[in-house]
Protein backbone atom coordinates (compact mmCIF):
# COMPACT_ATOMS: atom_id res chain seq x y z
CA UNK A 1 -1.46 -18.07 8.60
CA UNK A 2 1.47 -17.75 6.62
CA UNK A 3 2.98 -21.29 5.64
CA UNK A 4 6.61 -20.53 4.65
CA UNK A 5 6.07 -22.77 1.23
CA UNK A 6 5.94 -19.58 -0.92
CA UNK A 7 8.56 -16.87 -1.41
CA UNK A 8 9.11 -14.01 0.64
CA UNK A 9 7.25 -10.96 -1.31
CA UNK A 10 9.81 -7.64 -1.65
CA UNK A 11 8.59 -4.43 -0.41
CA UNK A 12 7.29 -1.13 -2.59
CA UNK A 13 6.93 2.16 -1.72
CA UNK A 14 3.75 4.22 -0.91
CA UNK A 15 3.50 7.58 -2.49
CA UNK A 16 0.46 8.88 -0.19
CA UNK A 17 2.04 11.49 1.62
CA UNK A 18 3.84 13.10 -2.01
CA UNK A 19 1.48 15.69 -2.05
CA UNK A 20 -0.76 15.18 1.59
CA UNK A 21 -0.48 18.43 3.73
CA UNK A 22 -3.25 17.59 5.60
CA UNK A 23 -1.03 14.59 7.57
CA UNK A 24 2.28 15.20 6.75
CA UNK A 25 3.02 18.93 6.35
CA UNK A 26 3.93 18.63 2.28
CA UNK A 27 5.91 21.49 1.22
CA UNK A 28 6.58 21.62 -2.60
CA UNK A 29 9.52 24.29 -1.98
CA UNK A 30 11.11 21.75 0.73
CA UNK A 31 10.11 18.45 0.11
CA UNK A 32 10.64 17.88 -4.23
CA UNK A 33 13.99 17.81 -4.15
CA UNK A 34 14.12 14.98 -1.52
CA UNK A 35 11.78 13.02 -3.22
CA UNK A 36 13.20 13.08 -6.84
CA UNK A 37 16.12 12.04 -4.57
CA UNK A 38 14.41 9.61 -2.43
CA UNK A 39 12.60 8.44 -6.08
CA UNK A 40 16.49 7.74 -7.40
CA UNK A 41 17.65 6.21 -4.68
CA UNK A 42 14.86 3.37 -5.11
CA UNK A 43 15.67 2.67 -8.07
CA UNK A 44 19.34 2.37 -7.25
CA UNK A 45 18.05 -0.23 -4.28
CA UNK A 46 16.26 -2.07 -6.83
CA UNK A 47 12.65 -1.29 -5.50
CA UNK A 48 10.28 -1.18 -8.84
CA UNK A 49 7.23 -1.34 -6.91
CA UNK A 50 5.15 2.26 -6.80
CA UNK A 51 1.48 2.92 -5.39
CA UNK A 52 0.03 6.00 -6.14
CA UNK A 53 -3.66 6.78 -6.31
CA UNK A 54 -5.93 9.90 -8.56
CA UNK A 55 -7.10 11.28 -4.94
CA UNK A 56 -3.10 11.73 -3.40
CA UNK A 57 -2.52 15.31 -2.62
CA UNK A 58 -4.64 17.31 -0.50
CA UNK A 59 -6.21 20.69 -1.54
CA UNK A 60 -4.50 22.41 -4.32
CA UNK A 61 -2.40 19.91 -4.43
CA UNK A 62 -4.84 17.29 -5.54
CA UNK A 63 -3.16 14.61 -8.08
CA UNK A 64 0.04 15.84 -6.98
CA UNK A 65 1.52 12.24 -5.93
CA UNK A 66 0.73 11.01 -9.65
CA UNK A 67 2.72 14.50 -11.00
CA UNK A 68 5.77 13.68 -8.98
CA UNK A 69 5.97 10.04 -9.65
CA UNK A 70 5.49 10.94 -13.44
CA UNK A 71 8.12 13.48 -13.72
CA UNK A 72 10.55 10.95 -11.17
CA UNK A 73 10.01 8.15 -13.78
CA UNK A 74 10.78 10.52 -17.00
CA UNK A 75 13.90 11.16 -15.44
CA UNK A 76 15.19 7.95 -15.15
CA UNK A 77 16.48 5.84 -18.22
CA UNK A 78 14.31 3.85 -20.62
CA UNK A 79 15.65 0.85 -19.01
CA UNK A 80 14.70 1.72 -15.69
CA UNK A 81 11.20 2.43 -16.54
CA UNK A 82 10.66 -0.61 -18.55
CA UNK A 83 11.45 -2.20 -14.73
CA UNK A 84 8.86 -0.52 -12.79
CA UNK A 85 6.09 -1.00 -12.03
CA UNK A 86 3.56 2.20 -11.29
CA UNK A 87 0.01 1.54 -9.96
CA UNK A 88 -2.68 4.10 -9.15
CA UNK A 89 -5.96 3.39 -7.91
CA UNK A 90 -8.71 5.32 -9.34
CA UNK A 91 -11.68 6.44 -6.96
CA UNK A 92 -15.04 5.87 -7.12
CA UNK A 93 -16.20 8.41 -6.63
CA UNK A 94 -20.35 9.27 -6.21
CA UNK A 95 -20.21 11.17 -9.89
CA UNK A 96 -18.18 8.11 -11.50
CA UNK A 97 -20.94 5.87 -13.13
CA UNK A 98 -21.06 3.14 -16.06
CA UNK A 99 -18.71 1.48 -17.47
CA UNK A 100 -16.94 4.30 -18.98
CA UNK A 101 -16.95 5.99 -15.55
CA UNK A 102 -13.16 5.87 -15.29
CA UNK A 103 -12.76 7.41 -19.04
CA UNK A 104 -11.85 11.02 -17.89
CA UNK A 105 -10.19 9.63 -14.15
CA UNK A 106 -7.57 7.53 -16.39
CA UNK A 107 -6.53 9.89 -19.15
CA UNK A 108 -5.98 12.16 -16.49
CA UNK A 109 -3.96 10.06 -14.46
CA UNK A 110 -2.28 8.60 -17.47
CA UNK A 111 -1.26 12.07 -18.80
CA UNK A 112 -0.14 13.00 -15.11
CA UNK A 113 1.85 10.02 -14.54
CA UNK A 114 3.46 10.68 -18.56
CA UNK A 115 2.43 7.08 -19.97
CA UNK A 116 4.04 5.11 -17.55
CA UNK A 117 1.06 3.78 -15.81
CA UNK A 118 1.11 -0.13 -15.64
CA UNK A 119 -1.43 -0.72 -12.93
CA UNK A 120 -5.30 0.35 -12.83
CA UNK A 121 -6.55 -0.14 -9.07
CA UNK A 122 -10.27 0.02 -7.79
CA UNK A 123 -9.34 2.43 -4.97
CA UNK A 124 -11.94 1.35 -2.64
CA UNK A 125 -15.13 -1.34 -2.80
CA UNK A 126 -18.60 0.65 -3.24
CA UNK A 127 -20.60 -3.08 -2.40
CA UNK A 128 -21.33 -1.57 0.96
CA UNK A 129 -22.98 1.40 -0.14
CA UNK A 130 -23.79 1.31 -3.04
CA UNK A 131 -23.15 -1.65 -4.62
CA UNK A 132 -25.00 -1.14 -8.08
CA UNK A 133 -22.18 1.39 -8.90
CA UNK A 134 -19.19 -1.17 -8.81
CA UNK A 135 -19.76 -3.42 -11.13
CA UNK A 136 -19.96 -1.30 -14.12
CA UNK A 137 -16.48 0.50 -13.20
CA UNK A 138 -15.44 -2.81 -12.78
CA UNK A 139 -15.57 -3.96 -16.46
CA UNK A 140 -14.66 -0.86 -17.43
CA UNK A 141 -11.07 -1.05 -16.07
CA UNK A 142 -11.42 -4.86 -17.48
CA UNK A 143 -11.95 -3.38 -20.50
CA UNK A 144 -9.09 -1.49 -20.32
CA UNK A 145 -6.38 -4.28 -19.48
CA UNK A 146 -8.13 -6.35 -22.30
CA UNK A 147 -7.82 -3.42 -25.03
CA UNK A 148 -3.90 -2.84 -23.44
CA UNK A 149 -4.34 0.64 -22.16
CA UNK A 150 -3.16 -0.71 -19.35
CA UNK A 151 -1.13 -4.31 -18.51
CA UNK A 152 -3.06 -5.32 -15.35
CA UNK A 153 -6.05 -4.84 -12.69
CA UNK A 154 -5.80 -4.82 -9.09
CA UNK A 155 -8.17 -4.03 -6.17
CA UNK A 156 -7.69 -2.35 -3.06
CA UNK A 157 -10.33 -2.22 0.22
CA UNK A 158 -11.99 -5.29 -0.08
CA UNK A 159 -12.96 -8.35 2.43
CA UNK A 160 -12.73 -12.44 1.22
CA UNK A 161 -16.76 -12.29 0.19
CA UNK A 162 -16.53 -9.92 -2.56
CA UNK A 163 -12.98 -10.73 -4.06
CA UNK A 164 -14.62 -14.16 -4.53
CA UNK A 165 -17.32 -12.67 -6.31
CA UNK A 166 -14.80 -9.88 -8.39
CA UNK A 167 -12.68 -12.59 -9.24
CA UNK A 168 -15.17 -15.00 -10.71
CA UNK A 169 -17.27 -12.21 -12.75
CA UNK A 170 -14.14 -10.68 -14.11
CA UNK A 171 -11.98 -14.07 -14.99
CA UNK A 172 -15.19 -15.09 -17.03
CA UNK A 173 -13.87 -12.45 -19.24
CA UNK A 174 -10.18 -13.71 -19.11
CA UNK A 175 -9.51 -10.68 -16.42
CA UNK A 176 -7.33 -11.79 -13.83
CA UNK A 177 -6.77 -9.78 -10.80
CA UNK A 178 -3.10 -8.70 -10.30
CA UNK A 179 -3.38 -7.86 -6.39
CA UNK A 180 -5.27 -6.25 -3.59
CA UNK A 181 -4.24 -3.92 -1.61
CA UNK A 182 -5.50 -3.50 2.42
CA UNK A 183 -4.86 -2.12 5.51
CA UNK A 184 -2.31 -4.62 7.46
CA UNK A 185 0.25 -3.94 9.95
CA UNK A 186 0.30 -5.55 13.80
CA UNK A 187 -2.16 -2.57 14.25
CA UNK A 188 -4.25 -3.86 11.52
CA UNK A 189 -4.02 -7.47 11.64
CA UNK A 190 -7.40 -8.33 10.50
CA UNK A 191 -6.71 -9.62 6.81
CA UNK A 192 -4.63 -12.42 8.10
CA UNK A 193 -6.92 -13.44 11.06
CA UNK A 194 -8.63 -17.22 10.35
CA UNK A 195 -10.86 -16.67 7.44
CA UNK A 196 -9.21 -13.20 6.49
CA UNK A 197 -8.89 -11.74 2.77
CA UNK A 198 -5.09 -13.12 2.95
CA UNK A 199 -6.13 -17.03 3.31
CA UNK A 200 -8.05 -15.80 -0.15
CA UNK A 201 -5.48 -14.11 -1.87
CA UNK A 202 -3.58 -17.04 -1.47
CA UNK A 203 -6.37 -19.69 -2.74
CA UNK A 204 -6.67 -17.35 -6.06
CA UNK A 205 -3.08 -16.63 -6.83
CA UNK A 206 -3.84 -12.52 -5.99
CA UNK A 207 -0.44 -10.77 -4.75
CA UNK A 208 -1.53 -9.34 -1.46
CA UNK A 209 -0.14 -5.82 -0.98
CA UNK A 210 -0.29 -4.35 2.92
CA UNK A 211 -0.74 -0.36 3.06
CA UNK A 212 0.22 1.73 6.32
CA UNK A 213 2.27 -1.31 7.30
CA UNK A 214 4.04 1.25 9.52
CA UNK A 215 1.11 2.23 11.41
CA UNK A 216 1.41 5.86 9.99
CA UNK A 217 5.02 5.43 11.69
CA UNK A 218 3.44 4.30 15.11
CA UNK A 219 5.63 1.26 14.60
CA UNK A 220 8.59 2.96 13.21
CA UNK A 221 8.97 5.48 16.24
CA UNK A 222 12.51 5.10 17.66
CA UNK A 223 12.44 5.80 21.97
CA UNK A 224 12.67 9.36 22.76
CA UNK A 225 11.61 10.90 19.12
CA UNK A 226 9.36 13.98 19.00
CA UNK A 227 6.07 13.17 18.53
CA UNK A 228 4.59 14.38 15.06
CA UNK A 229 2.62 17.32 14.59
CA UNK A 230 -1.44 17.47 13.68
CA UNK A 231 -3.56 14.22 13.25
CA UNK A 232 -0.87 12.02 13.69
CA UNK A 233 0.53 13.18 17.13
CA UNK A 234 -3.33 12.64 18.18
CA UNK A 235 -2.91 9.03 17.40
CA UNK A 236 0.08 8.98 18.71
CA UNK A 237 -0.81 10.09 21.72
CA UNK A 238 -4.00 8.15 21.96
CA UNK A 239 -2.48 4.30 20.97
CA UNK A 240 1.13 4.95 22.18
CA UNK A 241 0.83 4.54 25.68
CA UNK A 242 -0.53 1.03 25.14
CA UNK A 243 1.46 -0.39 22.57
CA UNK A 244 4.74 -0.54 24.94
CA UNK A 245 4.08 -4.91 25.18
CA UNK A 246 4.71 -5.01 21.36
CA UNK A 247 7.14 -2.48 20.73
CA UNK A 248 9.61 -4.03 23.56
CA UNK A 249 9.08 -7.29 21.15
CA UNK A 250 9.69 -5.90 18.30
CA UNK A 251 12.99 -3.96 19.69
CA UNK A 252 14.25 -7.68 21.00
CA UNK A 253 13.88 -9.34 17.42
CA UNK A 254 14.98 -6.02 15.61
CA UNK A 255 17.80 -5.03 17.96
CA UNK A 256 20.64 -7.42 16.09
CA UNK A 257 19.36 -6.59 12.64
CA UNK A 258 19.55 -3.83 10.54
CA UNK A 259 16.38 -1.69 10.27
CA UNK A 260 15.44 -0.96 13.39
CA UNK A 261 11.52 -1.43 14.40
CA UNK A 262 10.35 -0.38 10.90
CA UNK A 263 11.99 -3.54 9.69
CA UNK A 264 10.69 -5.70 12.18
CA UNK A 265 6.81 -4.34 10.98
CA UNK A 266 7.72 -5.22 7.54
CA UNK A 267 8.97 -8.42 7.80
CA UNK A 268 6.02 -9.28 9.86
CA UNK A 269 4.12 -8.58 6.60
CA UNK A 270 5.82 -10.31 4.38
CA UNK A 271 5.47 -13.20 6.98
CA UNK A 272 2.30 -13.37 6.24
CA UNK A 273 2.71 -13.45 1.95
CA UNK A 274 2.17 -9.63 2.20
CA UNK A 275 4.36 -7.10 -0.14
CA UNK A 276 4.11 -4.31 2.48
CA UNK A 277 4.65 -0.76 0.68
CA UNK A 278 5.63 2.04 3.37
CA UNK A 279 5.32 5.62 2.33
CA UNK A 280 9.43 6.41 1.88
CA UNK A 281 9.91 10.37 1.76
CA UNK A 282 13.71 10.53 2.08
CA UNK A 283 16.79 8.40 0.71
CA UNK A 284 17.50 7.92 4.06
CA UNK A 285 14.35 5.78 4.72
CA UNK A 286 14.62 4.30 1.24
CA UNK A 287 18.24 2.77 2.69
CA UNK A 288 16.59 1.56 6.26
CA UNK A 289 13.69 -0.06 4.05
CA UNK A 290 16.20 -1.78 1.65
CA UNK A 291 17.96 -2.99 4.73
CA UNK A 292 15.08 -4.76 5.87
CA UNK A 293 14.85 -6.94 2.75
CA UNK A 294 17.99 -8.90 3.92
CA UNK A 295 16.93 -10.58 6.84
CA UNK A 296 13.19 -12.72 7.70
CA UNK A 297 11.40 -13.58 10.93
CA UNK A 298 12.34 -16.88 12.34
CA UNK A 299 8.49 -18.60 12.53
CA UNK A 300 8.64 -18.50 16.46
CA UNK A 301 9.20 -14.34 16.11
CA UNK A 302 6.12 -14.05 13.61
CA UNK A 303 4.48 -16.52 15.97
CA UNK A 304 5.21 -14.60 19.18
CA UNK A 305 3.72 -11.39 17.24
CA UNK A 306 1.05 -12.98 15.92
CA UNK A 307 0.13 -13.60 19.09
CA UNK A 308 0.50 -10.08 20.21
CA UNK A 309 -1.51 -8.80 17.40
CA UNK A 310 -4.46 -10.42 16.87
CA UNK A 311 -4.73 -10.07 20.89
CA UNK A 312 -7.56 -7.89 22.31
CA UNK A 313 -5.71 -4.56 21.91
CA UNK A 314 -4.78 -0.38 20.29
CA UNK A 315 -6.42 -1.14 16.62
CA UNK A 316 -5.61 1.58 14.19
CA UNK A 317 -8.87 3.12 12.78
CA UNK A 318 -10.36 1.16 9.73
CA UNK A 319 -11.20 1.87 6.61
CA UNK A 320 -15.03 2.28 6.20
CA UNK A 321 -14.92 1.39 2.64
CA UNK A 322 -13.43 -1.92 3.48
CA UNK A 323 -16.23 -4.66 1.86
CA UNK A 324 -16.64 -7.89 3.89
């Protein structure tokens, strides 16, 4: 559990759905113009943390979260981008092997982000499946950092066993691992259960970053709203009815602050030493976010939804890549 000694991490920004069709309706004609304006008004709120990823964009529109965040970070002044930080996680895909598996996947990304890649991510842990293929990638995108291609390494997907393992093989080298990202919101609250990945994070000095803190905006969803369209709405529909218990919490610690229930999911996660990074796809959610940074749960509110959370309870799905 989170002990209060450490600062409170900031929040970043999620770039899965720039480009994703599949879950939330991405329109190039519509939607580019709000997100080189939702992209501006970041940086104007002083968030310098992006996560992007080789496999964002569905379809034809494969790679197209890297292409927008590229073309975003162009625009913007020297000075600005000398402030960011970009990240992309790289997949491993089956077809990926060796240590120069990632050759083609990084120039690619590199040239579609224009050089302003800082962070090389493992997208996802291959030790359950095939575990002979990770290790190899692994000091490959070692190799990278340590030949300055690229200034650090993170992970994403994996449990406190194989970090352990990561971290030890790689820091032999003089690798050190930046962050890891996973699954954590009060839907997800696995990583930060007794003996979870974020009890690790914190013994090795690894910045833990929490993706779909929102819940895919199950925890964000205001009384009365619409629900959304395709796989989401059946999620909705499925977990929604059950999570009324937590979402009348959250609405009594939220409903004096600014930021509404999305703030209140955020704050949990940094509660817990976790830089949460929602997907923002509008300046307007870029302001709510930014709101949410001025204010921290009291530990009796993270404690009342703690308890809440790691209850028996709705559990969004998880990822089957996640390593133990």
């Amino acid at each position: 559990m989170a002990t209060g000694m450490a600062p409170t991490p900031g929040i970043g920004v999620g770039t899965w759905a720039w480009g994703n069709q599949f879950l939330w309706n991405y329109d190039p004609q519509r939607d580019d113009a709000t997100l080189a304006a939702t992209f501006r008004r970041c940086l104007e709120l002083e968030f310098r943390f992006f996560d992007t990823a080789d496999s964002y964009g569905t379809g034809r529109f494969n790679g197209r979260s890297e292409t927008l965040l590229g073309q975003f970070a162009m625009a913007a002044s020297e000075q600005e981008r000398q402030r960011l930080c970009i990240a992309t996680k790289l997949a491993p895909f089956p077809w990926r092997l060796g240590r120069r598996g990632y050759a083609r996947a990084f120039a690619a990304s590199q040239a579609r982000l224009q050089g302003q890649l800082k962070r090389v991510q493992l997208h996802w842990s291959t030790a359950r499946y095939a575990p002979w293929q990770e290790g190899p990638l692994l000091e490959g995108l070692a190799d990278l950092v340590q030949q300055g291609a690229v200034e650090s390494l993170g992970l994403s997907n994996m449990g406190p066993r194989r970090l352990r393992e990561v971290c030890h093989k790689l820091g032999e080298r003089g690798v050190a691992i930046a962050s890891l990202q996973v699954q954590l919101s009060l839907l997800a609250p696995e990583a930060i259960a007794p003996g979870g990945v974020a009890e690790t994070c914190r013994e090795l000095g690894i910045a833990l970053v929490a993706y779909s803190p929102l819940a895919l905006g199950l925890l964000a969803r205001e009384p009365g709203t619409a629900l959304p369209r395709g796989p989401r709405g059946a999620l909705f529909r499925r977990l929604g009815p059950r999570l009324e218990p937590l979402l009348n919490l959250m609405a009594e610690i939220g409903g004096h602050r600014p930021g509404g229930l999305a703030a209140v999911a955020l704050n949990w996660c940094r509660a817990h030493g976790a830089m949460p990074i929602p997907g923002l796809r509008s300046p307007a959610q870029v302001e709510s976010t930014a709101a949410a940074r001025g204010w921290t749960l009291t530990n009796e509110e993270r404690r009342s939804l703690d308890q809440l959370a790691l209850a028996p309870g709705p559990r969004m799905p998880a990822n089957p890549f996640q390593s133990a």
